[in-house]
C-alpha atoms as a PDB file:
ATOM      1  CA  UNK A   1      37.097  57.612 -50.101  1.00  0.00           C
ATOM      2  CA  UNK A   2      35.124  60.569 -51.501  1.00  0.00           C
ATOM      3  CA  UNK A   3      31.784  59.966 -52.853  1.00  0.00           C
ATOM      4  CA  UNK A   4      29.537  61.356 -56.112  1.00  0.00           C
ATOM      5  CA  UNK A   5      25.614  61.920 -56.195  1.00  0.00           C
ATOM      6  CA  UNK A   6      24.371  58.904 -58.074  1.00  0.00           C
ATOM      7  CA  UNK A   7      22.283  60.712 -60.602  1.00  0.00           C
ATOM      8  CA  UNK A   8      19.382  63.193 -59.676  1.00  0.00           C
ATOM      9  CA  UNK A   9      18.955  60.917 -56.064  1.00  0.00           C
ATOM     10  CA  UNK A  10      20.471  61.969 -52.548  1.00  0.00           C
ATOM     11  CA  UNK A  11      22.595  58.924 -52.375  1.00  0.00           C
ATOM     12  CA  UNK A  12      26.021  58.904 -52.451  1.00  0.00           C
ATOM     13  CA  UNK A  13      28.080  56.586 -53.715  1.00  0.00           C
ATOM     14  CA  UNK A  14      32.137  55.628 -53.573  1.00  0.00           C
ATOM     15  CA  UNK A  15      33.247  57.644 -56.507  1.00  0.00           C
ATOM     16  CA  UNK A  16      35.310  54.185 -57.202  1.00  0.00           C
ATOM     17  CA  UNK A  17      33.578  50.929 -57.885  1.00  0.00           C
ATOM     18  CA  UNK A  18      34.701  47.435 -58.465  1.00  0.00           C
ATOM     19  CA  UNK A  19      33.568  45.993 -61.631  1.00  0.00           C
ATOM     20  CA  UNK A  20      33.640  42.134 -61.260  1.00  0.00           C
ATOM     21  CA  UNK A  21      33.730  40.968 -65.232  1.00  0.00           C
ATOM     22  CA  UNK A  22      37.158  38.951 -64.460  1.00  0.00           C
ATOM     23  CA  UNK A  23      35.588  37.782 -61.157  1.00  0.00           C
ATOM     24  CA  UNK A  24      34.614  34.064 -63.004  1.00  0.00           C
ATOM     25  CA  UNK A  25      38.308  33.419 -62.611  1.00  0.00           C
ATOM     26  CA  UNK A  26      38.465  33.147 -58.906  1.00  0.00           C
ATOM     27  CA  UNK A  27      37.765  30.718 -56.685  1.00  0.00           C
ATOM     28  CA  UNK A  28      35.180  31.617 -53.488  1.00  0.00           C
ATOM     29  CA  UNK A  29      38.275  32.545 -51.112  1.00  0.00           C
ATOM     30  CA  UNK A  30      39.818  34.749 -53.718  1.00  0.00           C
ATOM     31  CA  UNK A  31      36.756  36.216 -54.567  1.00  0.00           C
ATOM     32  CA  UNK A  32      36.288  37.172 -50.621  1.00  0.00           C
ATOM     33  CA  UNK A  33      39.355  38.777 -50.661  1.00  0.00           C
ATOM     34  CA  UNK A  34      38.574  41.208 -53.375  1.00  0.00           C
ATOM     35  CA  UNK A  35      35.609  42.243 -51.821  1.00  0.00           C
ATOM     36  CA  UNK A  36      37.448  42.888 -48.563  1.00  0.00           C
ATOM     37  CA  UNK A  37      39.574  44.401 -49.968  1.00  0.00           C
ATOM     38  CA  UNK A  38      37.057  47.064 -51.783  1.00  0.00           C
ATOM     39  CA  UNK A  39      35.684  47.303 -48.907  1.00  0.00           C
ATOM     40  CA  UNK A  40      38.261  48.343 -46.567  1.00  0.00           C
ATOM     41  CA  UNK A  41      39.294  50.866 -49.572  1.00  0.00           C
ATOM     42  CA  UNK A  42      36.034  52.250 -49.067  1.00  0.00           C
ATOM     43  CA  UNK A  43      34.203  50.972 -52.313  1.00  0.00           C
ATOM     44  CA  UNK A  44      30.412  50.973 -51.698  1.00  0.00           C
ATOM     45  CA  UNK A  45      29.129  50.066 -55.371  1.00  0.00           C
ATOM     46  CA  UNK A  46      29.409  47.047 -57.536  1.00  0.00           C
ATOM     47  CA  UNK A  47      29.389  46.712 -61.115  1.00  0.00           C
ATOM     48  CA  UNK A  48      28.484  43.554 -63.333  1.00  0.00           C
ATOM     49  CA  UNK A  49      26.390  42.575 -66.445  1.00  0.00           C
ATOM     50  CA  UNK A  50      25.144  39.194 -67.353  1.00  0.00           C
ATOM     51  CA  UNK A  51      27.446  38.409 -69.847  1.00  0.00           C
ATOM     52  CA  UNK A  52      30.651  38.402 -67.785  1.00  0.00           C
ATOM     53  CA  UNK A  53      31.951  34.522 -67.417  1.00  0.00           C
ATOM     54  CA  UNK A  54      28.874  33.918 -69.219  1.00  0.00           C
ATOM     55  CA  UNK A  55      27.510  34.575 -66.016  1.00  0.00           C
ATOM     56  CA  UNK A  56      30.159  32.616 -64.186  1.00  0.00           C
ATOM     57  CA  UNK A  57      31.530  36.280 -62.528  1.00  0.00           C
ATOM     58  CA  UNK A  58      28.120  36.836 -60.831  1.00  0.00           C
ATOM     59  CA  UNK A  59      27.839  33.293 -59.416  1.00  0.00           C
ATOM     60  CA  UNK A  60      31.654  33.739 -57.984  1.00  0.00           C
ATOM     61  CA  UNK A  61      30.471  37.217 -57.100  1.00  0.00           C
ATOM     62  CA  UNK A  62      27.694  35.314 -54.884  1.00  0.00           C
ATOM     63  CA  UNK A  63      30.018  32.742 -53.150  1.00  0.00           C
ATOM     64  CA  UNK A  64      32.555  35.382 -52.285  1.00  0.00           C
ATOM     65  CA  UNK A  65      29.963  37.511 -50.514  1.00  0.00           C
ATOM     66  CA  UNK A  66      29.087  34.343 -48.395  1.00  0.00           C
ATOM     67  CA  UNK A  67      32.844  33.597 -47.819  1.00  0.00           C
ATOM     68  CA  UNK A  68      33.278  37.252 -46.790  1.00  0.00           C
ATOM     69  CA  UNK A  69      30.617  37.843 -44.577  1.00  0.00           C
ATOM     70  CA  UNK A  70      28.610  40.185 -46.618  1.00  0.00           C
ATOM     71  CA  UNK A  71      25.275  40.832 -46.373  1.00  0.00           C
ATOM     72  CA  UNK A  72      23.217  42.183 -49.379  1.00  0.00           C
ATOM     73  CA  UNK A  73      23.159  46.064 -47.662  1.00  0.00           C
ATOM     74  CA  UNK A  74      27.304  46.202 -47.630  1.00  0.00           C
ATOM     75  CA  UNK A  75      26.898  47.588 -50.987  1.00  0.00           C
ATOM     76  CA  UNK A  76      24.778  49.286 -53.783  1.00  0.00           C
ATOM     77  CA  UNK A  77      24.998  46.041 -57.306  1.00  0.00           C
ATOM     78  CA  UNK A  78      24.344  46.329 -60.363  1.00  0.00           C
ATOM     79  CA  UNK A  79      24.455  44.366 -63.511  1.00  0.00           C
ATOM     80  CA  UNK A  80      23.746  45.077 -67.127  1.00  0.00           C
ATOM     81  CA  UNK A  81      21.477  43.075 -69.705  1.00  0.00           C
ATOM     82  CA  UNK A  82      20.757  42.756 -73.467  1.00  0.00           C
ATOM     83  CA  UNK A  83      23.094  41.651 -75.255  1.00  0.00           C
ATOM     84  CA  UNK A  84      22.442  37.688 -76.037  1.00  0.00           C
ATOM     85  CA  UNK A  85      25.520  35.960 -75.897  1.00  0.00           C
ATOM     86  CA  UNK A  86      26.818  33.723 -79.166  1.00  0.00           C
ATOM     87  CA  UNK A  87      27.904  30.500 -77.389  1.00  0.00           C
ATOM     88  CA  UNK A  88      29.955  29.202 -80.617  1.00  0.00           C
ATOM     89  CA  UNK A  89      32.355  31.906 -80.412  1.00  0.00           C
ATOM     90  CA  UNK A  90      32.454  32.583 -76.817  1.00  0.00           C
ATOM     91  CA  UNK A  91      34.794  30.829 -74.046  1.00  0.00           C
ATOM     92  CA  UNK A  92      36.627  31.746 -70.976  1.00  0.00           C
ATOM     93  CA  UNK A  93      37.251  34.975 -70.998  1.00  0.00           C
ATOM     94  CA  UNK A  94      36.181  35.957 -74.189  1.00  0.00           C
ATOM     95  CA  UNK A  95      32.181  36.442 -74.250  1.00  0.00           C
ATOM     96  CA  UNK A  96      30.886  37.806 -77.843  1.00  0.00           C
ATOM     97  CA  UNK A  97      27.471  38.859 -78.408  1.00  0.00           C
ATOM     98  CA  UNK A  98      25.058  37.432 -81.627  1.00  0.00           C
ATOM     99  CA  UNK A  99      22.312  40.190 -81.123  1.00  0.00           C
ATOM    100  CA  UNK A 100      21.362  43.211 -78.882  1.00  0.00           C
ATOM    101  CA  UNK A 101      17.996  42.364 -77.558  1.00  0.00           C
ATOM    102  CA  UNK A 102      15.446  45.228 -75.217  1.00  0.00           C
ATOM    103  CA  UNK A 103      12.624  43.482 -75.845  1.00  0.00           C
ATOM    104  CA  UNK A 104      10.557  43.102 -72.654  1.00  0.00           C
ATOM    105  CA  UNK A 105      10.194  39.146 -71.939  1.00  0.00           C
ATOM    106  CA  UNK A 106      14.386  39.630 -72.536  1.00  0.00           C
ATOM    107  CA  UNK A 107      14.915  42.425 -70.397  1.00  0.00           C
ATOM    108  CA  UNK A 108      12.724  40.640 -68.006  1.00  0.00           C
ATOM    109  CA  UNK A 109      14.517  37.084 -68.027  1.00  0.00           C
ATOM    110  CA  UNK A 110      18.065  38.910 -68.012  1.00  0.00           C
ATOM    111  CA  UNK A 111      17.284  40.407 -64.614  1.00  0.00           C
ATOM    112  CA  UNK A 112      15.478  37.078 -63.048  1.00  0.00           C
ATOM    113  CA  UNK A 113      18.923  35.237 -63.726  1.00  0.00           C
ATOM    114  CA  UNK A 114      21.662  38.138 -62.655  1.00  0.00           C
ATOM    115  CA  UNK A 115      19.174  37.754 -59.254  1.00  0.00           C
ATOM    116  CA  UNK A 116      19.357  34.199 -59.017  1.00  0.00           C
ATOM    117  CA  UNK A 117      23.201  33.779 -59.858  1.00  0.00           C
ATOM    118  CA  UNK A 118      24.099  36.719 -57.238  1.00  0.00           C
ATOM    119  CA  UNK A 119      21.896  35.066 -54.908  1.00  0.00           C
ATOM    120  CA  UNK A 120      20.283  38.821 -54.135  1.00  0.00           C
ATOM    121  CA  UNK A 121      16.601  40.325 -54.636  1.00  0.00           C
ATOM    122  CA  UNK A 122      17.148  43.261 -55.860  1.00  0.00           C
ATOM    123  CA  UNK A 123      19.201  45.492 -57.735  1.00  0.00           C
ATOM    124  CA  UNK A 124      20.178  49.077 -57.145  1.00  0.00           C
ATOM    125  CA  UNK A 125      20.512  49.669 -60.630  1.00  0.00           C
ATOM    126  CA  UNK A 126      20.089  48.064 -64.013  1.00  0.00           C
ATOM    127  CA  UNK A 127      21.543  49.268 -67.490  1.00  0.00           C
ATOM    128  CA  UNK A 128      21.395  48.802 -70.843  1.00  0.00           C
ATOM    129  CA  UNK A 129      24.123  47.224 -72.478  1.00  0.00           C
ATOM    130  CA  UNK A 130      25.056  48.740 -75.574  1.00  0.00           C
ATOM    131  CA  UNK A 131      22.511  50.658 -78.049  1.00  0.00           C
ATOM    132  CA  UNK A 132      20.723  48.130 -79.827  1.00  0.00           C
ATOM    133  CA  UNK A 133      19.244  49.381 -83.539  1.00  0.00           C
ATOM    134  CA  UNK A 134      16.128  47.628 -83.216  1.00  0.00           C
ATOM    135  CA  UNK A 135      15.070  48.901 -79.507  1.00  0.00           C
ATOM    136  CA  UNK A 136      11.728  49.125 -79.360  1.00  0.00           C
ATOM    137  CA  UNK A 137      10.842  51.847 -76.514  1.00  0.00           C
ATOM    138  CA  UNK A 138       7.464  50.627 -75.118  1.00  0.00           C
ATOM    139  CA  UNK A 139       9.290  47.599 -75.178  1.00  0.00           C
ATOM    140  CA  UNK A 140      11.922  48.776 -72.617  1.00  0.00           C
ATOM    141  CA  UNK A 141       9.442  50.888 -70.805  1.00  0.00           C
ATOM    142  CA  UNK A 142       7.074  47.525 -70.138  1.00  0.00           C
ATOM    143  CA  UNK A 143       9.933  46.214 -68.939  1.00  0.00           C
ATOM    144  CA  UNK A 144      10.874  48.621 -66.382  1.00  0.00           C
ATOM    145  CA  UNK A 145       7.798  49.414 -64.913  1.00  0.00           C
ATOM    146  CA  UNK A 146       7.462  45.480 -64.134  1.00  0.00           C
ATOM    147  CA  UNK A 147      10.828  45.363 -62.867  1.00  0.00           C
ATOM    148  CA  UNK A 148      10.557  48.697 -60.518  1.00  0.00           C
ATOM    149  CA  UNK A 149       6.634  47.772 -59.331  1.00  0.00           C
ATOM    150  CA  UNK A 150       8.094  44.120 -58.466  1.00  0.00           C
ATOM    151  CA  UNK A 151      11.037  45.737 -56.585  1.00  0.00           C
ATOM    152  CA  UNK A 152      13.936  44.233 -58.500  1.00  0.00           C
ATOM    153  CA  UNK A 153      15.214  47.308 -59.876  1.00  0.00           C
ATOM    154  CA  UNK A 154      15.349  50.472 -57.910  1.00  0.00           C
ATOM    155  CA  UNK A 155      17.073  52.480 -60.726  1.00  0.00           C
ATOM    156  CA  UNK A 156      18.404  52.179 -64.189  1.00  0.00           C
ATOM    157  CA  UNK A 157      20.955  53.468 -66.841  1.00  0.00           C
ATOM    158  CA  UNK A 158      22.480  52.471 -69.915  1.00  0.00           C
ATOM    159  CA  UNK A 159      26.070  51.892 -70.814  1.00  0.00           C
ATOM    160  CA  UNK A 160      27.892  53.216 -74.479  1.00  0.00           C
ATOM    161  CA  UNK A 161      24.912  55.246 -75.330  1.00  0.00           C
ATOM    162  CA  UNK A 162      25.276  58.602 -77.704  1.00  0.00           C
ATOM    163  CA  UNK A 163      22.640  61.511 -76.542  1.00  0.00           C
ATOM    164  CA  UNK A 164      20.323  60.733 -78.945  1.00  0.00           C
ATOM    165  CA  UNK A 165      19.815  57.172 -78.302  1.00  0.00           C
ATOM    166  CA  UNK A 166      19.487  58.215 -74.028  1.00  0.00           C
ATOM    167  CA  UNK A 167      16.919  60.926 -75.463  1.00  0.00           C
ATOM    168  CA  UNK A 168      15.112  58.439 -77.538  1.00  0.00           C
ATOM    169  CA  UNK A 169      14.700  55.913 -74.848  1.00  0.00           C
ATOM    170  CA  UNK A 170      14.006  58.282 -72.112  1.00  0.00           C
ATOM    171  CA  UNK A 171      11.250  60.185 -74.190  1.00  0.00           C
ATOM    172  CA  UNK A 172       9.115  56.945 -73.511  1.00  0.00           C
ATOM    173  CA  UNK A 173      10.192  55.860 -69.921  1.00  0.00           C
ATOM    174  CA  UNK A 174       8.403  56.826 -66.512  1.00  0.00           C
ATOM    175  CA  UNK A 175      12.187  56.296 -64.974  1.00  0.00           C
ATOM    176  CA  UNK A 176      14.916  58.699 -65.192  1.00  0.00           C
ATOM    177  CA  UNK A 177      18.090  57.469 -66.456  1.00  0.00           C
ATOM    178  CA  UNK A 178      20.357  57.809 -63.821  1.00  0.00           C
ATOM    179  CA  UNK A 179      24.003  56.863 -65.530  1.00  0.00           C
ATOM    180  CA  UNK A 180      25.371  55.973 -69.024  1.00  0.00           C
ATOM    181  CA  UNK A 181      28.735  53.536 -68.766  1.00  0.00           C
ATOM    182  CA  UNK A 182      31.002  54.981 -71.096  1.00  0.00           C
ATOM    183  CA  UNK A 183      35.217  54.015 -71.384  1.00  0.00           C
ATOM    184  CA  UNK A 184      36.452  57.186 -70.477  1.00  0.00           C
ATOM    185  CA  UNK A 185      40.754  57.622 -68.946  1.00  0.00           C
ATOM    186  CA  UNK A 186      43.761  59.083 -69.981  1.00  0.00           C
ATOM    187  CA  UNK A 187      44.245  57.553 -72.703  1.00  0.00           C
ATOM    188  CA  UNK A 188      40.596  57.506 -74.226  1.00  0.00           C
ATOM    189  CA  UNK A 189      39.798  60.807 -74.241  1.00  0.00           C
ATOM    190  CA  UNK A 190      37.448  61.509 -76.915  1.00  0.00           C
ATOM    191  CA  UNK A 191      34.590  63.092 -75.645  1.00  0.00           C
ATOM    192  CA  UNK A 192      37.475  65.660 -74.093  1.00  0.00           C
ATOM    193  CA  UNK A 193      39.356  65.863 -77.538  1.00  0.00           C
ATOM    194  CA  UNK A 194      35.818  67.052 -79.289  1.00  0.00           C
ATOM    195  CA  UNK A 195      34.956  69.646 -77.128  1.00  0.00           C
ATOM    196  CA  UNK A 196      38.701  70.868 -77.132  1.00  0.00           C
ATOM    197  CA  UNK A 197      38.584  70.911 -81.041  1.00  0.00           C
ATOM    198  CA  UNK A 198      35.553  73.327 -81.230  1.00  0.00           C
ATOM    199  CA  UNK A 199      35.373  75.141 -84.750  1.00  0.00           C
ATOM    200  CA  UNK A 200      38.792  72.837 -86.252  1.00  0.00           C
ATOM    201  CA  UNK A 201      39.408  70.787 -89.092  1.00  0.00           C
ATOM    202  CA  UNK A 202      41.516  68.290 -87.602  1.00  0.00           C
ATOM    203  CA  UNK A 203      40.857  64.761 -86.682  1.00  0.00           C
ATOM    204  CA  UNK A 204      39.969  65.849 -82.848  1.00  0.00           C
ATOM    205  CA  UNK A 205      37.155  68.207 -83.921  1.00  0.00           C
ATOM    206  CA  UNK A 206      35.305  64.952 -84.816  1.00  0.00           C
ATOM    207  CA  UNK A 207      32.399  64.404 -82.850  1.00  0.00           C
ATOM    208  CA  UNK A 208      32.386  60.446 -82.176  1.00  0.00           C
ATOM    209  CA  UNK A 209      29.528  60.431 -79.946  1.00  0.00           C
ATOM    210  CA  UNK A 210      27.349  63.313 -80.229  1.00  0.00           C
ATOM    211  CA  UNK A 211      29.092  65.895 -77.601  1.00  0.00           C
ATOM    212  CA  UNK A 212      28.369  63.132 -74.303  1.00  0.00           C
ATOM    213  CA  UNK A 213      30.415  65.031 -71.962  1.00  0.00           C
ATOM    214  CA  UNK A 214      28.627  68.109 -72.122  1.00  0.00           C
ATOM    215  CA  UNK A 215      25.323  66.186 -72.583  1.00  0.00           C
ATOM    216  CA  UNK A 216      25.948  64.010 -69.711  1.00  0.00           C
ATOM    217  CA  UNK A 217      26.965  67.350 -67.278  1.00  0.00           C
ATOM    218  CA  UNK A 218      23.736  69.075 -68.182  1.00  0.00           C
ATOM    219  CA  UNK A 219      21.387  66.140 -67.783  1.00  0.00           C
ATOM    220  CA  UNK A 220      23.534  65.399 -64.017  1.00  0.00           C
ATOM    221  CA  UNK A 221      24.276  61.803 -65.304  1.00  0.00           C
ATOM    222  CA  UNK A 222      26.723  59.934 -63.989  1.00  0.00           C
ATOM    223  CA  UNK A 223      29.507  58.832 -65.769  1.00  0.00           C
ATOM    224  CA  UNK A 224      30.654  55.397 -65.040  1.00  0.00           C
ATOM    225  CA  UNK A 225      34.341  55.427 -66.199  1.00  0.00           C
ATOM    226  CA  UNK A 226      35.007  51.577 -67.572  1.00  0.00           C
ATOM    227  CA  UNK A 227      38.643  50.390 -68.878  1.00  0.00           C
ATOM    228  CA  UNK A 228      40.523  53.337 -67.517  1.00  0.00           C
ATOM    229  CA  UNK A 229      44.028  52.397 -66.972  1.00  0.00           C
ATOM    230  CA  UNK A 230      43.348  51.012 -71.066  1.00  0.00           C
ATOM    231  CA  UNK A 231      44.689  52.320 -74.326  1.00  0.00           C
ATOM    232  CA  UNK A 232      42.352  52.072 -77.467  1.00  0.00           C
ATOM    233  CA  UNK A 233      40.000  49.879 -76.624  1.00  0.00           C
ATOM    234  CA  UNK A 234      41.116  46.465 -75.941  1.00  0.00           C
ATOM    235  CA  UNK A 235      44.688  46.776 -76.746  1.00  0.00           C
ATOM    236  CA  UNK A 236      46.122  46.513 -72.848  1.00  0.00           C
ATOM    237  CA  UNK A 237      47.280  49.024 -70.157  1.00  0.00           C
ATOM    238  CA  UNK A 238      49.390  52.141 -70.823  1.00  0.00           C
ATOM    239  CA  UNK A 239      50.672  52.015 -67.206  1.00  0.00           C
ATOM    240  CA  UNK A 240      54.129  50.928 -67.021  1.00  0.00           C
ATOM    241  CA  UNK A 241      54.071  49.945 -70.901  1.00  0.00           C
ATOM    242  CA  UNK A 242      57.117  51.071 -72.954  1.00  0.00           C
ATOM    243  CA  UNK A 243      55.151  52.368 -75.480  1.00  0.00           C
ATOM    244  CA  UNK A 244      54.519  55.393 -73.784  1.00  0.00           C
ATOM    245  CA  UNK A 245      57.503  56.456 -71.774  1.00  0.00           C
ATOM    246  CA  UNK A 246      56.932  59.949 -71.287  1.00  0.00           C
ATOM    247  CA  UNK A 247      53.290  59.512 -70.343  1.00  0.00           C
ATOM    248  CA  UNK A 248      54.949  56.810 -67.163  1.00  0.00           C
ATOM    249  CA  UNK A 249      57.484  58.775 -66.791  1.00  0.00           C
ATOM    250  CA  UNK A 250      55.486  62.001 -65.570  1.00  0.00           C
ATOM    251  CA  UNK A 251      53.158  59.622 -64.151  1.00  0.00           C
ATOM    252  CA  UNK A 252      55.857  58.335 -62.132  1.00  0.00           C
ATOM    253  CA  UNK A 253      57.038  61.870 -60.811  1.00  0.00           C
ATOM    254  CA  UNK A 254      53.313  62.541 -59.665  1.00  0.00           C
ATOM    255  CA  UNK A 255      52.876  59.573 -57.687  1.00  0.00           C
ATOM    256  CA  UNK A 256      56.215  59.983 -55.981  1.00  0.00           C
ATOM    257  CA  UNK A 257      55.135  63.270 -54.639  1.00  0.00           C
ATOM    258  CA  UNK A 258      52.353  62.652 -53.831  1.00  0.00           C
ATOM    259  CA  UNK A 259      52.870  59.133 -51.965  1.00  0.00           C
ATOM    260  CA  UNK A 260      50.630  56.939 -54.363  1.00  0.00           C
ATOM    261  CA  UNK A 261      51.305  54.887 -57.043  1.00  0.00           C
ATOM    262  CA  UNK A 262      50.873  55.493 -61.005  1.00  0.00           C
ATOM    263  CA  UNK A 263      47.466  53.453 -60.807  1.00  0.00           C
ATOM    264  CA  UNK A 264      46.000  56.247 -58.295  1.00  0.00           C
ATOM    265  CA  UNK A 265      47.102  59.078 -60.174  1.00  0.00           C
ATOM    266  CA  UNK A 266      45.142  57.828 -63.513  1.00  0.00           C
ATOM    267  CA  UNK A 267      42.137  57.541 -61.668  1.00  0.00           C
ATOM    268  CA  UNK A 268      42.884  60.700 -59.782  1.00  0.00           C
ATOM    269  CA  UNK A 269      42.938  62.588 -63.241  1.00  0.00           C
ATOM    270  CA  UNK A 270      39.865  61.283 -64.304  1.00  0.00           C
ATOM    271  CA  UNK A 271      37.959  62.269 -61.205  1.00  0.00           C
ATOM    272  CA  UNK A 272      39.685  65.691 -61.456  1.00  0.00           C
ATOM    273  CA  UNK A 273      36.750  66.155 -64.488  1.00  0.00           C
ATOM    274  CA  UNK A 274      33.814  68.187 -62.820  1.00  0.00           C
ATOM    275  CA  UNK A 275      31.452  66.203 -64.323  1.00  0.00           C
ATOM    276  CA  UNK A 276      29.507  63.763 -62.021  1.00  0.00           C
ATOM    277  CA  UNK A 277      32.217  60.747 -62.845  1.00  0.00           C
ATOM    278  CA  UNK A 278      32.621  57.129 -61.222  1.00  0.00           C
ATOM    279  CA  UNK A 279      35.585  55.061 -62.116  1.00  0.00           C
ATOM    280  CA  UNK A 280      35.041  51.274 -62.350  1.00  0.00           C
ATOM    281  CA  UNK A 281      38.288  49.319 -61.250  1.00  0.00           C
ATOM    282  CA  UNK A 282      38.196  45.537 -62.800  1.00  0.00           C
ATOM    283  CA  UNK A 283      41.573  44.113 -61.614  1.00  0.00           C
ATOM    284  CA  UNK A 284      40.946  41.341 -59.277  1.00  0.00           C
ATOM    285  CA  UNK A 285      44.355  42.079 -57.900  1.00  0.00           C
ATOM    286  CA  UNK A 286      43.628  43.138 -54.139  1.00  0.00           C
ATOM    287  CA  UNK A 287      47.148  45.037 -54.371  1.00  0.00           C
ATOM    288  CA  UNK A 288      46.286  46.484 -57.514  1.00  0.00           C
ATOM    289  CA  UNK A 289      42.834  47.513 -56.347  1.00  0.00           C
ATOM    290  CA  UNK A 290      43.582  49.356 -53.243  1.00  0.00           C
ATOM    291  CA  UNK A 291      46.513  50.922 -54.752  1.00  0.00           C
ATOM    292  CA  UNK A 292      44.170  52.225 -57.962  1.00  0.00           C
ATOM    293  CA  UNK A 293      41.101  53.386 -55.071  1.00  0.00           C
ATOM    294  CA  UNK A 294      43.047  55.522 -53.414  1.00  0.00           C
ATOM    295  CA  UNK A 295      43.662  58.032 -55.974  1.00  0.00           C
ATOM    296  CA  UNK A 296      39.419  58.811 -55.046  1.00  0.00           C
ATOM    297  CA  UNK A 297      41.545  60.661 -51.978  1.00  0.00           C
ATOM    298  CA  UNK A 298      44.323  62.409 -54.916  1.00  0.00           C
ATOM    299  CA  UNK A 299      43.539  65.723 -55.780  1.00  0.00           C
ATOM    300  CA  UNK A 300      45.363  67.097 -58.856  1.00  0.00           C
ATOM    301  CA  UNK A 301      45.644  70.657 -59.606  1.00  0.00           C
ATOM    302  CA  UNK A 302      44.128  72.198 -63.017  1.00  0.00           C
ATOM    303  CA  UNK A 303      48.097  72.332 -64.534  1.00  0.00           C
ATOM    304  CA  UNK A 304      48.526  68.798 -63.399  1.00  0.00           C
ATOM    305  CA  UNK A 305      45.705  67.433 -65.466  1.00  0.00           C
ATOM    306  CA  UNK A 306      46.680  69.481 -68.445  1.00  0.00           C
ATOM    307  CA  UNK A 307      50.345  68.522 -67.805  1.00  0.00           C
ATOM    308  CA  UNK A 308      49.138  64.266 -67.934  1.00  0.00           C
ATOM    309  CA  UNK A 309      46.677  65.460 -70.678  1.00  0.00           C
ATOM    310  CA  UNK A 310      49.717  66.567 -72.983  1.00  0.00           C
ATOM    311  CA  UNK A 311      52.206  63.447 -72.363  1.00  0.00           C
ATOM    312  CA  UNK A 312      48.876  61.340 -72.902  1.00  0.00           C
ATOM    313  CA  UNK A 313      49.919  62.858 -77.159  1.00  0.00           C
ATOM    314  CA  UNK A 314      47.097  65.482 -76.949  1.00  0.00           C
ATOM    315  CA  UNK A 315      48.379  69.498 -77.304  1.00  0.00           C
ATOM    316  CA  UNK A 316      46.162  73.123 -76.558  1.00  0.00           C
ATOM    317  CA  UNK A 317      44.404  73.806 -80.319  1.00  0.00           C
END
């Protein structure tokens, strides 16, 4: 598997991780095999937050590192905090949120628990979860300092934050934001459509989120990919979906050539991006999984991507 610099650092990291937000489902054996499975794919990094399973996906997360074998240096974790979860309306898999909260004793408690229900002591990295209005920077700055002088966060991020709000908090910070979790595949392509649009009038010269891509290449952030075999946002997977024959269908012809599935082409095509890109895989299928990794090993030429780009509806302005 190939790797990516993570941020401004000298470590490299599997350009694939496995994001463990369906992990609550699982029992301790299944859970091991996932994380063999990663493994063997050669997937180094782990993604969370504290709201998956209500916290129930980092406590499987735990017992399926015991039942594997693991030890805490097989791979680079981390988890995301502050959003405070509404228990009325949350339950199984659904987990909504009643606030955004960065204040310090917040931040603070949010790490102390993803530690205790991973069973670890540290984390590689820790992100903000989703901009929150009322962020308070010398809030979040407090915060971090505590958490990097006690050695329970070696690095930190956000996740769905525009350039402004990454400029705002970073203006008061002693850390550098290293990565910004964004949803970002074939069939969410906005931050591609913008920059494509340049100078137009149509509905893909909208700027959605403040030109990201571009923002995110100059600062060398990494981009943490999230929901990429998804169309829209929530609305399921475009892979092998009727709704978009041509899209599979093209999809299909690449993988056959090239001796991988449709699963490792998408995430080959996102990784074809030059910017500084990880894509998070969240099945907890261990088929599914290895067959998605290895597209970090695909490499598709520039007409390729354009070809996928254009049966993915998008056309040359």
């Amino acid at each position: 598997m190939k790797t990516v610099q993570l941020g401004n650092t000298n470590l490299a990291v599997s350009n694939v991780a496995l994001g463990i937000m369906r992990m609550n489902g699982l029992s301790a054996k299944q859970a091991a095999e996932v994380l063999t499975t990663a493994k063997e794919a050669g997937i180094n990094y782990i993604d969370s937050a504290d709201i998956y399973g209500m916290g129930g996906s980092e406590e499987t997360f735990a017992a399926g590192m015991k039942e594997a074998g693991f030890t805490r240096d097989d791979f680079y974790i981390q988890s995301k905090g502050g959003i405070v979860i509404d228990q009325d309306r949350s339950h199984d898999d659904i987990v909504l949120g009643k606030r955004y909260d960065f204040s310090k004793q917040h931040l603070l408690d949010a790490v102390d628990g993803i530690l205790k229900r991973m069973k670890i002591d540290y984390l590689d990295a820790f992100l903000l979860h989703r901009p929150d209005p009322l962020l308070e920077v010398d809030e979040i700055a407090a915060a971090f300092d505590e958490l990097q002088t006690s050695g329970k966060v070696r690095h930190f991020g956000v996740s769905n934050f525009n350039p402004q709000q990454v400029e705002l908090v970073q203006s008061g910070i002693n850390q550098r934001l290293m990565m910004n979790q964004l949803q970002f595949g074939l069939m969410h392509t906005g931050m591609v459509d913008f920059g494509l649009h340049t100078n137009m009038a149509d509905a893909d010269s909208i700027s959605h989120d403040g030109g990201l891509m571009e923002y995110t290449r100059r600062k060398n952030m990494l981009i943490q990919a999230w929901s990429p075999f998804q169309y829209g946002v929530f609305e399921g997977p475009f892979v092998d979906n009727p709704k978009f024959p041509e899209l599979n269908a093209l999809l299909a012809k690449m993988a056959d050539e090239k001796g991988v599935t449709k699963n490792a082409i998408v995430t080959a095509w996102i990784l074809r991006h030059p910017a500084q890109t990880q894509v998070i895989l969240g099945t907890m299928n261990p088929q599914h999984l290895k067959e998605s990794a290895a597209g970090s090993d695909v490499t598709l030429t520039k007409q390729e991507w354009y070809d996928l780009y254009f049966e993915a509806g998008h056309e040359l302005p």
